[in-house]
C-alpha atoms as a PDB file:
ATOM      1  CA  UNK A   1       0.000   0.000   0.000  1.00  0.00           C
ATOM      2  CA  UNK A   2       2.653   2.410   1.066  1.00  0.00           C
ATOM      3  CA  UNK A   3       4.127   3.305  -2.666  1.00  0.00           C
ATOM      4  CA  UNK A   4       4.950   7.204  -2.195  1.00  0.00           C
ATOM      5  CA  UNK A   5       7.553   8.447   0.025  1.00  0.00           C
ATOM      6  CA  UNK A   6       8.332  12.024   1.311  1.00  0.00           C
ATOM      7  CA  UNK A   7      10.919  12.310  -1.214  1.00  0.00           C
ATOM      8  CA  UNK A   8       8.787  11.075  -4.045  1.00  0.00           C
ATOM      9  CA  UNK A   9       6.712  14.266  -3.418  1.00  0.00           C
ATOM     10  CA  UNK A  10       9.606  16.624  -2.839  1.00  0.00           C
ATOM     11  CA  UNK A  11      11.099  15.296  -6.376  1.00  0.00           C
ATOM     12  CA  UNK A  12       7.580  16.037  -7.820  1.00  0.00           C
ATOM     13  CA  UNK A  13       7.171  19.593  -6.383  1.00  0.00           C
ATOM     14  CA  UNK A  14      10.900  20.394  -7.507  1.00  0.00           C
ATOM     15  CA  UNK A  15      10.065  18.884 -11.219  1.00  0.00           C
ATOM     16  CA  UNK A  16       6.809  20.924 -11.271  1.00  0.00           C
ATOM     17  CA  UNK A  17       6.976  23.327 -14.670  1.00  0.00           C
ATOM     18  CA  UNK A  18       7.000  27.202 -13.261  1.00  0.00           C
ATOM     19  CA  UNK A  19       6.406  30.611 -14.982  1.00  0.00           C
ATOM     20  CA  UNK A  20       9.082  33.149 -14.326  1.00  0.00           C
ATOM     21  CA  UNK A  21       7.595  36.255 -13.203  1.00  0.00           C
ATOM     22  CA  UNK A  22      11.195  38.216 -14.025  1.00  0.00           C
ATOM     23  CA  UNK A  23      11.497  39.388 -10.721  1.00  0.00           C
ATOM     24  CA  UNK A  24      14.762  37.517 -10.016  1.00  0.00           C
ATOM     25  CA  UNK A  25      13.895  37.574  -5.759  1.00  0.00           C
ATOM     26  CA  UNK A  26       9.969  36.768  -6.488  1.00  0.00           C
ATOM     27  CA  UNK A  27      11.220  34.027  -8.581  1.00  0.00           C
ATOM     28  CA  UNK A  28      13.832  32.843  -6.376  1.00  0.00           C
ATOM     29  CA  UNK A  29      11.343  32.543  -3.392  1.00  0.00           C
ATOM     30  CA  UNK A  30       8.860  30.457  -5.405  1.00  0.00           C
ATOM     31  CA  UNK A  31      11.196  27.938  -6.228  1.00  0.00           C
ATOM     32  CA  UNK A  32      12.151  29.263  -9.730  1.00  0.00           C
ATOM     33  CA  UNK A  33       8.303  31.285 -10.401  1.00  0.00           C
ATOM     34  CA  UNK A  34       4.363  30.606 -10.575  1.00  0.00           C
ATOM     35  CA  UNK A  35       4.047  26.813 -10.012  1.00  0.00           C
ATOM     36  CA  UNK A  36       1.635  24.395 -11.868  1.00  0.00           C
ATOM     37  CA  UNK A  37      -0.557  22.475 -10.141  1.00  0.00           C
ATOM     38  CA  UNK A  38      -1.571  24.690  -7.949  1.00  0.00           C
ATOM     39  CA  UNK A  39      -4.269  27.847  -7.701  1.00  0.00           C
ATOM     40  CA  UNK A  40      -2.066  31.262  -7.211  1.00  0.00           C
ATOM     41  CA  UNK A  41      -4.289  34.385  -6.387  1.00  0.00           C
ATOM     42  CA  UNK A  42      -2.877  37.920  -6.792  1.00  0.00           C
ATOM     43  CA  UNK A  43      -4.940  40.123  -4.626  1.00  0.00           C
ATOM     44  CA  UNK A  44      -5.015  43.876  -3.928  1.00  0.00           C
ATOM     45  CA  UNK A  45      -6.412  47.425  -4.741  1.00  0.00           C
ATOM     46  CA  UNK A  46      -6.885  48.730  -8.130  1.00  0.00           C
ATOM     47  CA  UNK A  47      -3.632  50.011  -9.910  1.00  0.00           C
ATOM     48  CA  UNK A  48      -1.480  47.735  -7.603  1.00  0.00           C
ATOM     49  CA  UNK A  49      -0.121  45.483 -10.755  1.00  0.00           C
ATOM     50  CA  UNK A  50      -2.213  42.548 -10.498  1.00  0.00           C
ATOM     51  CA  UNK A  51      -3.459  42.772 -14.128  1.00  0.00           C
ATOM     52  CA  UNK A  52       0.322  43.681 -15.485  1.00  0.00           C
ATOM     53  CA  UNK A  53       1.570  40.729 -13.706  1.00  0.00           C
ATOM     54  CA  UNK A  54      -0.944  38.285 -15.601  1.00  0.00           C
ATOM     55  CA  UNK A  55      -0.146  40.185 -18.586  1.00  0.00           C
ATOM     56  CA  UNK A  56       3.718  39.023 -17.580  1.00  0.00           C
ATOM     57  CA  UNK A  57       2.890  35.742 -17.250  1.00  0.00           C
ATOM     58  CA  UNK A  58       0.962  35.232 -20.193  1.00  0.00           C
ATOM     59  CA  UNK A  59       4.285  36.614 -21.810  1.00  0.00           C
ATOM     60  CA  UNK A  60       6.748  34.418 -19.980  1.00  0.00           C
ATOM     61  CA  UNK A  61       4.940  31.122 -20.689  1.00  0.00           C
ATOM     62  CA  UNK A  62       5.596  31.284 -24.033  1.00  0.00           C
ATOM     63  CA  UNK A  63       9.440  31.167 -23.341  1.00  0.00           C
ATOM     64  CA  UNK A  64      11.322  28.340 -26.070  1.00  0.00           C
ATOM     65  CA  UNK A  65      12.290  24.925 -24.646  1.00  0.00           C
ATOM     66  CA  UNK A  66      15.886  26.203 -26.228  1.00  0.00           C
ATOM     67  CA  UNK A  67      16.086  28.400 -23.171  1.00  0.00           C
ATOM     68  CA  UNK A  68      14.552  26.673 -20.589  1.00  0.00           C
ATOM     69  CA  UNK A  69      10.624  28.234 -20.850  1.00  0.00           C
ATOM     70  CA  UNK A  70       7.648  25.908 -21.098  1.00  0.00           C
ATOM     71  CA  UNK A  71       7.010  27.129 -24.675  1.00  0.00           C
ATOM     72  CA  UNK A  72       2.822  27.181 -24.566  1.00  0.00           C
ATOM     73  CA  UNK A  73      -0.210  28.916 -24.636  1.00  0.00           C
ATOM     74  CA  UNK A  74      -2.396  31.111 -22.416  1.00  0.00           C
ATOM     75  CA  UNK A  75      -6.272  31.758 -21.785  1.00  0.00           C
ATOM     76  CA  UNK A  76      -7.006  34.606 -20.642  1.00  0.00           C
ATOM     77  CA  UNK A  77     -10.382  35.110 -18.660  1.00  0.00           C
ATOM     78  CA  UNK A  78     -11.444  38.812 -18.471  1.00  0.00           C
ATOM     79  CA  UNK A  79     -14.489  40.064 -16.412  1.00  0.00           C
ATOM     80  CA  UNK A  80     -13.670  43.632 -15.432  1.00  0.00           C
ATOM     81  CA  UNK A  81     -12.279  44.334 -19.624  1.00  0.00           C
ATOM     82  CA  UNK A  82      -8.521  45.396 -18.001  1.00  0.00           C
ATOM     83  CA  UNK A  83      -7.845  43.343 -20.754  1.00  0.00           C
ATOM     84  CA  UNK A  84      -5.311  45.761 -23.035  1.00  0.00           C
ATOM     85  CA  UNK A  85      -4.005  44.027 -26.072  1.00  0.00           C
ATOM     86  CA  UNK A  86      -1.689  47.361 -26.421  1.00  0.00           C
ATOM     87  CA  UNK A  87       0.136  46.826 -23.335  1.00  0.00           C
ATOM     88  CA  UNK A  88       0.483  43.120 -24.148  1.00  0.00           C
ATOM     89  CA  UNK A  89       2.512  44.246 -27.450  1.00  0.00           C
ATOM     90  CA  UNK A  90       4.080  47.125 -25.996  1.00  0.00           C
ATOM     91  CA  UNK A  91       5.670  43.877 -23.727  1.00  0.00           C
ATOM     92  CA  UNK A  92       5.710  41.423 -26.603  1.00  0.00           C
ATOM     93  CA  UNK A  93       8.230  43.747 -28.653  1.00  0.00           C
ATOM     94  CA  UNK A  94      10.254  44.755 -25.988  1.00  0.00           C
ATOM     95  CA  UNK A  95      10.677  40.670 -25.250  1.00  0.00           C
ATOM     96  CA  UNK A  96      11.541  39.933 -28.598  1.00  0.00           C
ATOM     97  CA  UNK A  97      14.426  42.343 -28.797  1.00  0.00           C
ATOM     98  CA  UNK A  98      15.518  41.095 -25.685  1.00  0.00           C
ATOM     99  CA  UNK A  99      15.784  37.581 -26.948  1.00  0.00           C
ATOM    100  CA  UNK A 100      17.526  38.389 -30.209  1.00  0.00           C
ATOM    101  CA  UNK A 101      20.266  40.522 -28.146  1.00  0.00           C
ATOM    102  CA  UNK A 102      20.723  36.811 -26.022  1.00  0.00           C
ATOM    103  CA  UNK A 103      20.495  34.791 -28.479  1.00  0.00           C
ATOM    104  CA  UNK A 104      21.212  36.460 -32.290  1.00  0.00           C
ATOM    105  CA  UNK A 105      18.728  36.852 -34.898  1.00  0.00           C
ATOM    106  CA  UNK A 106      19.132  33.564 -36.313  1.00  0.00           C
ATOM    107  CA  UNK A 107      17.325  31.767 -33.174  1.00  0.00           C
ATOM    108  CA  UNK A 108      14.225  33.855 -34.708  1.00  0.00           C
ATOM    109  CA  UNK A 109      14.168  31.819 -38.261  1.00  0.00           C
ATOM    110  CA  UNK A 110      10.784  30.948 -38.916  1.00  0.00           C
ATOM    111  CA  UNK A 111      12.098  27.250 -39.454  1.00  0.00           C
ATOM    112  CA  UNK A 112      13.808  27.950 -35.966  1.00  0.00           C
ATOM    113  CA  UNK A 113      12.724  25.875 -33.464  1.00  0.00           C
ATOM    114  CA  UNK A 114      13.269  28.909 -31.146  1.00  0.00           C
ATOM    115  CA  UNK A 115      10.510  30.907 -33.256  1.00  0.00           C
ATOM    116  CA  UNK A 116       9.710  34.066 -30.464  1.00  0.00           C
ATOM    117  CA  UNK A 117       8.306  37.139 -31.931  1.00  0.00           C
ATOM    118  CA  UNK A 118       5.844  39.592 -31.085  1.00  0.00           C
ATOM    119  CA  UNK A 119       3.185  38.122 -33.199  1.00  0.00           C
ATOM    120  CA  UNK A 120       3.736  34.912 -32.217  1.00  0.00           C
ATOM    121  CA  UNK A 121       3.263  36.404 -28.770  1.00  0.00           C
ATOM    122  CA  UNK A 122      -0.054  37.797 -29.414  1.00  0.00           C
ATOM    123  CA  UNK A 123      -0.868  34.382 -31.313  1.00  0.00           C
ATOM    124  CA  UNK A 124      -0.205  32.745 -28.501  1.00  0.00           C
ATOM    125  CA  UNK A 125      -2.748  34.105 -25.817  1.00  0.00           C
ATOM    126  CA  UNK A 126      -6.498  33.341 -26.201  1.00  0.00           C
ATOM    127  CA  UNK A 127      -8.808  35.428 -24.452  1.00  0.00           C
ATOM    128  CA  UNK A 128     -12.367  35.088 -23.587  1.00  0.00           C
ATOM    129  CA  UNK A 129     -14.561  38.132 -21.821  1.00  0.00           C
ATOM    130  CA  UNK A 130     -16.983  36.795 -19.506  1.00  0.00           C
ATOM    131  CA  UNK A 131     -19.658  39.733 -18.611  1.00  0.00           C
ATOM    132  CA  UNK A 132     -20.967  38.297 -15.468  1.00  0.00           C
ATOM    133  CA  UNK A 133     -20.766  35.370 -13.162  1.00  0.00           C
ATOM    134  CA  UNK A 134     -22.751  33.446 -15.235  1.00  0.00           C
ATOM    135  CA  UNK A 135     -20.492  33.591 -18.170  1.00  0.00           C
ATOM    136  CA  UNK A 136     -17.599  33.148 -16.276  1.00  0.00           C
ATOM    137  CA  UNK A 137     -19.010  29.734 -14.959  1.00  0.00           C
ATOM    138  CA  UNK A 138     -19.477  28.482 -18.852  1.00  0.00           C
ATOM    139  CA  UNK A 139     -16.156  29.551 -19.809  1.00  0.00           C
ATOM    140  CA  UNK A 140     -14.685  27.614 -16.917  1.00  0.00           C
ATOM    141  CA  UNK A 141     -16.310  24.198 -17.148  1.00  0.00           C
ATOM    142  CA  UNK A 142     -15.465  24.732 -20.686  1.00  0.00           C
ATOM    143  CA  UNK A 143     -11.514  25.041 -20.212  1.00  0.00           C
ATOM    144  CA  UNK A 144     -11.331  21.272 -19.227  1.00  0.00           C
ATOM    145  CA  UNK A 145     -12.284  20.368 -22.984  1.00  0.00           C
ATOM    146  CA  UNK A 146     -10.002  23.125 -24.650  1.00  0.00           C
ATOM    147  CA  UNK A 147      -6.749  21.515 -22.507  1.00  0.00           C
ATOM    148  CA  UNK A 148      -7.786  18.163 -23.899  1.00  0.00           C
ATOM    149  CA  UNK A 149      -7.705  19.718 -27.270  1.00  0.00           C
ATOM    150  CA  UNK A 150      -4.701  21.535 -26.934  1.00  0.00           C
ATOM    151  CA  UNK A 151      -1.902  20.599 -25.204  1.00  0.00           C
ATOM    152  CA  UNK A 152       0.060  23.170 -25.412  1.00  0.00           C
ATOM    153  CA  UNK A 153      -2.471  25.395 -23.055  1.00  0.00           C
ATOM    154  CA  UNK A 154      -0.637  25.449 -20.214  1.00  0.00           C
ATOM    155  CA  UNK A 155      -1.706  28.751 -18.159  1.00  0.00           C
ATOM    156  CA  UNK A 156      -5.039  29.991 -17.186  1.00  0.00           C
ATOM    157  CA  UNK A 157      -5.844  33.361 -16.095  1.00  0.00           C
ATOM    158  CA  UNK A 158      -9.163  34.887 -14.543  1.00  0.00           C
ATOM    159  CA  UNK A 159      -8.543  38.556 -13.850  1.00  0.00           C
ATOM    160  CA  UNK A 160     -10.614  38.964 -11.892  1.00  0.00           C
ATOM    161  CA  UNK A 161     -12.229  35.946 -10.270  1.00  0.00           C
ATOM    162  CA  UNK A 162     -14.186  38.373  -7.452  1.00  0.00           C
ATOM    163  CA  UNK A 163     -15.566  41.012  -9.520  1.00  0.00           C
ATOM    164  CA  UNK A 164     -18.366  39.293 -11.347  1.00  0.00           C
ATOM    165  CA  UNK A 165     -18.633  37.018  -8.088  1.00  0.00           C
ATOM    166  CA  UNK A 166     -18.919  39.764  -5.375  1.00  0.00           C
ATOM    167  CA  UNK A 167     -22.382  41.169  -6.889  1.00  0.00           C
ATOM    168  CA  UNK A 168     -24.647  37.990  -5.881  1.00  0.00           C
ATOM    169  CA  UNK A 169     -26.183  38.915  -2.768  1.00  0.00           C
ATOM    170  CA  UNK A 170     -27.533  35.604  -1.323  1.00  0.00           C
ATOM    171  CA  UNK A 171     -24.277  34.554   0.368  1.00  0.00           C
ATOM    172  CA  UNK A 172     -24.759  30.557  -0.288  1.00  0.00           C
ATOM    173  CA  UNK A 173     -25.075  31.089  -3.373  1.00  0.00           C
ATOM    174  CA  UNK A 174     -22.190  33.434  -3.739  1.00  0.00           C
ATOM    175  CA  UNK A 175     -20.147  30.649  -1.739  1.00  0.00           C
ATOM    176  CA  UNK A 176     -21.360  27.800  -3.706  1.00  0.00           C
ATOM    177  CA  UNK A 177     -19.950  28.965  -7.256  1.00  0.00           C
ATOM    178  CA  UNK A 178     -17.127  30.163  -5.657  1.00  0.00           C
ATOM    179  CA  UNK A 179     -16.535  26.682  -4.228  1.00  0.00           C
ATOM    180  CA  UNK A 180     -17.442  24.678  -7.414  1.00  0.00           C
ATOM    181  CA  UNK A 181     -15.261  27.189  -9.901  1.00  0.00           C
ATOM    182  CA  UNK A 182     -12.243  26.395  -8.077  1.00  0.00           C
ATOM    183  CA  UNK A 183     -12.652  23.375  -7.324  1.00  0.00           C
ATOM    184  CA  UNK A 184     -13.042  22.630 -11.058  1.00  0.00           C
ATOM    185  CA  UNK A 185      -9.550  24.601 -11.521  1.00  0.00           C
ATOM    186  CA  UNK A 186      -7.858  22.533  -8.780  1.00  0.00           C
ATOM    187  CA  UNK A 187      -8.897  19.646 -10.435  1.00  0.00           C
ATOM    188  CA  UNK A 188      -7.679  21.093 -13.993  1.00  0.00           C
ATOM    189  CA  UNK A 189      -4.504  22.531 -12.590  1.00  0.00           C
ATOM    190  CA  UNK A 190      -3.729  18.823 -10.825  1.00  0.00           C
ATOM    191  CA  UNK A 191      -4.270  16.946 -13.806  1.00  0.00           C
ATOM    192  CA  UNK A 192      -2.692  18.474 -16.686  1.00  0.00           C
ATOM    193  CA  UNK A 193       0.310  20.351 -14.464  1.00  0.00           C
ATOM    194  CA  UNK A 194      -1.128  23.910 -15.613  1.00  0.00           C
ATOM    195  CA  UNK A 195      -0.199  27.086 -13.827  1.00  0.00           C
ATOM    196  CA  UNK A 196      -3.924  28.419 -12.973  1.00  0.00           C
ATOM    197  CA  UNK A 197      -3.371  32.597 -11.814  1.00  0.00           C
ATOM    198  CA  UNK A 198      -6.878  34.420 -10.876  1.00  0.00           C
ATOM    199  CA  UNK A 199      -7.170  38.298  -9.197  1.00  0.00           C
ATOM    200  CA  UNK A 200      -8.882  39.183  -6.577  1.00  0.00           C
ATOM    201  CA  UNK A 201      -9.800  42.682  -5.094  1.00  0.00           C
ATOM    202  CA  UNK A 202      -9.789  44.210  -1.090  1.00  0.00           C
ATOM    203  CA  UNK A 203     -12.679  44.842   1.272  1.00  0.00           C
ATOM    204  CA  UNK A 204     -13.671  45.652   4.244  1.00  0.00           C
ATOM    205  CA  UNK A 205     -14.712  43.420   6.966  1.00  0.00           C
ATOM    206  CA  UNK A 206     -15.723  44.197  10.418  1.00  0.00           C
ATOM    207  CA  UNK A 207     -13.949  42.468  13.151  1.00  0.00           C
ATOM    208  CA  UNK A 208     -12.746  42.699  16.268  1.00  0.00           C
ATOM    209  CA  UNK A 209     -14.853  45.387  17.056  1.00  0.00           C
ATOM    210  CA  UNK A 210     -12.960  47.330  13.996  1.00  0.00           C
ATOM    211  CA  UNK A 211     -12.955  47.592  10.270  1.00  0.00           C
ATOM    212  CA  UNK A 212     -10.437  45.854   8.833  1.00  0.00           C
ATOM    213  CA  UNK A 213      -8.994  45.622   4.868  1.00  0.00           C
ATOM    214  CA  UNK A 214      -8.844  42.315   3.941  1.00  0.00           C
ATOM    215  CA  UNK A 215      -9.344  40.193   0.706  1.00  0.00           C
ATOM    216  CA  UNK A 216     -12.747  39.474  -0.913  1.00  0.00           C
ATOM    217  CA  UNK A 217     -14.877  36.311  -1.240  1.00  0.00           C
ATOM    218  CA  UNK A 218     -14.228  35.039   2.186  1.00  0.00           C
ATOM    219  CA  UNK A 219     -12.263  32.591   4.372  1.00  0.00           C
ATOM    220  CA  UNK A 220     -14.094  29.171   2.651  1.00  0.00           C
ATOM    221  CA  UNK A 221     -12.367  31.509  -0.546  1.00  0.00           C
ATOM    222  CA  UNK A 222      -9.110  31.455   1.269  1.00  0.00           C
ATOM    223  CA  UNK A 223      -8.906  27.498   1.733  1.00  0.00           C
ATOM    224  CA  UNK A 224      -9.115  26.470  -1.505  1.00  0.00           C
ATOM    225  CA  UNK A 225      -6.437  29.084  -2.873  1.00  0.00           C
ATOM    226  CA  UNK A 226      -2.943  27.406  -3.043  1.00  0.00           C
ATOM    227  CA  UNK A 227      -1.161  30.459  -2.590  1.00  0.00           C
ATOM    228  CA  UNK A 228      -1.999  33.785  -2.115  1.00  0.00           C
ATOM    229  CA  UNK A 229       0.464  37.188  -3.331  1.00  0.00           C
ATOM    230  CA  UNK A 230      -0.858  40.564  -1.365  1.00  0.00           C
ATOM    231  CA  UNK A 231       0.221  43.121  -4.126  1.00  0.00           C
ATOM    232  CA  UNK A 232       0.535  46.811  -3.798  1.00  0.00           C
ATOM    233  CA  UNK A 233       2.229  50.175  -4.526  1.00  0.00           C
ATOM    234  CA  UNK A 234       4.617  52.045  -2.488  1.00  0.00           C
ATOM    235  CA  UNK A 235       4.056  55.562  -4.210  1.00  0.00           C
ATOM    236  CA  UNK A 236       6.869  57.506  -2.278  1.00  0.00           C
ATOM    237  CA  UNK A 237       9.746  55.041  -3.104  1.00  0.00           C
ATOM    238  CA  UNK A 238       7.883  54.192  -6.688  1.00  0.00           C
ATOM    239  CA  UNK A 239       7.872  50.750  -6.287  1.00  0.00           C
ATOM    240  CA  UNK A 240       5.667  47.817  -5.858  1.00  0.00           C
ATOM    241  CA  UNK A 241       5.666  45.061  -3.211  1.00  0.00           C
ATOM    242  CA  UNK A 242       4.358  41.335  -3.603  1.00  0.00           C
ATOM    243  CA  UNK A 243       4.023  39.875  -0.105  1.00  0.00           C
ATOM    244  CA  UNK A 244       3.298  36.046   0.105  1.00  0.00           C
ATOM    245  CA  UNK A 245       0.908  35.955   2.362  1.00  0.00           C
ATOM    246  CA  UNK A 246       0.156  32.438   1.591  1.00  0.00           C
ATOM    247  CA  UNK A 247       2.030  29.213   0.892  1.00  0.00           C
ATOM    248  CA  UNK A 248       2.831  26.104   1.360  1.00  0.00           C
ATOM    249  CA  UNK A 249       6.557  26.274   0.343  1.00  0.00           C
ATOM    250  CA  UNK A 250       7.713  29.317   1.957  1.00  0.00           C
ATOM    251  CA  UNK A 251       6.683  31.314   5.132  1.00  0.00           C
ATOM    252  CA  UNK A 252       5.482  34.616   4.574  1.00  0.00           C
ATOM    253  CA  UNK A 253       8.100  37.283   2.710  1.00  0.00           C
ATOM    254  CA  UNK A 254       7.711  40.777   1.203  1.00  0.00           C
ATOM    255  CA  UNK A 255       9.663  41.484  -2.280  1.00  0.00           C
ATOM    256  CA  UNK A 256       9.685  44.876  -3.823  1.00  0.00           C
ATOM    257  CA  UNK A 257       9.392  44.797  -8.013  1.00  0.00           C
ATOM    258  CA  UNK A 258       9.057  47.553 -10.595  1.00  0.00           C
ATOM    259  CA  UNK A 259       6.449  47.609 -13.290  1.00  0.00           C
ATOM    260  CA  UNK A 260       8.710  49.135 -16.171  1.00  0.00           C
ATOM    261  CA  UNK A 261       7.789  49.528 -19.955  1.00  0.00           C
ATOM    262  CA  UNK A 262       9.283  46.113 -20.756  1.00  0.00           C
ATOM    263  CA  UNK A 263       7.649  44.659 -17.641  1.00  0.00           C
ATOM    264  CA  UNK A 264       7.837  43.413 -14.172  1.00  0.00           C
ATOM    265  CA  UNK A 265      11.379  43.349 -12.652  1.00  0.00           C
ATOM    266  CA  UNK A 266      12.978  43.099  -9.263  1.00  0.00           C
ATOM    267  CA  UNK A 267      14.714  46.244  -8.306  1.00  0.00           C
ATOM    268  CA  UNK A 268      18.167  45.249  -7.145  1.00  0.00           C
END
């Protein structure tokens, strides 16, 4: 009965295909970036760089096997349209140029295995706007199917997860289709080793005889999350700072990162 071992698991978890986020310290804390096979929430107010780290990701998955990167595809789930396909370019070039200074021109060859351009960039990313909860739930039990179909899928974003969520009133309800959406991307993200990233936004809860920020959707929210990345901005020092609040591979750590034209980077 007793086939799997502690070290069994620690070789899986170490194995386990990661997106690099390009914040060197960020990455270096996760293990080497944004882990498959598990649900990783970026939460916080509005202009804190949630969105422009999906955008990042959805970038960075696309990476060629020639240089280590997983070399797939994205969906993108938008429910709040934050969604800019401008900024995603604006990134996409500024990637591309980086990789031919690394690795010449001729790694770019459209019979190159190491084909990374813009285009193929934008190519690469399929998006999907989901107006209200109700959408968001038929694009979701749909995603199962389009990883069957396509292999090469292997990130899914919902930014954001709370917004179409939060407006159901009846709070069973609300918690019910929280519980069954997630539950149908632990399930996804378990299965085909995908790196599943959603958004979620602040609120206010009162508590301890005092209002208190904290994230939306709940604690039963909270428990089925994997890991959980507090963002925000530090105006004065212009920076931002990602603190894991929530892991089970790390304790809890702050990192500061920059949100530059080319994207996110760590500021040492």
């Amino acid at each position: 009965m007793l086939k799997t071992t502690c070290f069994d698991i620690w070789r899986q978890e170490i194995e386990t295909p990661r997106i690099v986020t390009l914040c060197k310290e960020l990455d270096d804390k996760l293990g080497g970036g944004i882990a498959a096979g598990f649900i990783t929430e970026f939460c916080g107010g509005p202009g804190c760089g949630k969105t422009q780290l999906c955008f990042q990701l959805c970038i960075n998955v696309q990476f060629p096997k020639c240089i280590g990167g997983l070399q797939s595809k994205a969906i993108y789930l938008d429910t709040n349209q934050d969604f800019s396909p401008t900024r995603i370019l604006e990134l996409a070039v500024s990637t591309e140029k980086r990789f031919q200074r690394l690795l010449g021109k001729n790694s770019f060859d459209p019979s190159s295995k190491c084909d990374f351009t813009a285009n193929s960039i934008l190519a690469g990313i399929n998006y999907i706007y989901c107006e209200n909860y109700l959408m968001l739930q038929t694009a979701v039990e749909n995603i199962p199917e389009m990883v069957r179909k396509d292999k090469d899928i292997k990130l899914i974003v919902i930014d954001s997860f709370s917004f179409p969520i939060r407006v159901i009133e009846e709070v069973a309800e609300r918690t019910g289709i929280t519980y069954n959406l997630l539950t149908i991307l632990q399930h996804l993200t378990m299965e085909y080793k995908i790196v599943v990233v959603i958004t979620n936004e602040l609120t206010t809860r009162f508590n301890d005889n005092e209002w208190k920020i904290c994230p939306a959707l709940g604690d039963s929210h909270a428990h089925k999350i994997n890991h959980r990345i507090i963002v925000s901005k530090c105006n004065e020092q212009k920076y931002y700072m990602a603190l894991v609040e929530k892991s089970n591979m790390m304790p809890q750590v702050a990192i500061p990162f920059v949100i530059k034209h080319n994207g996110i980077r760590g500021i040492s």
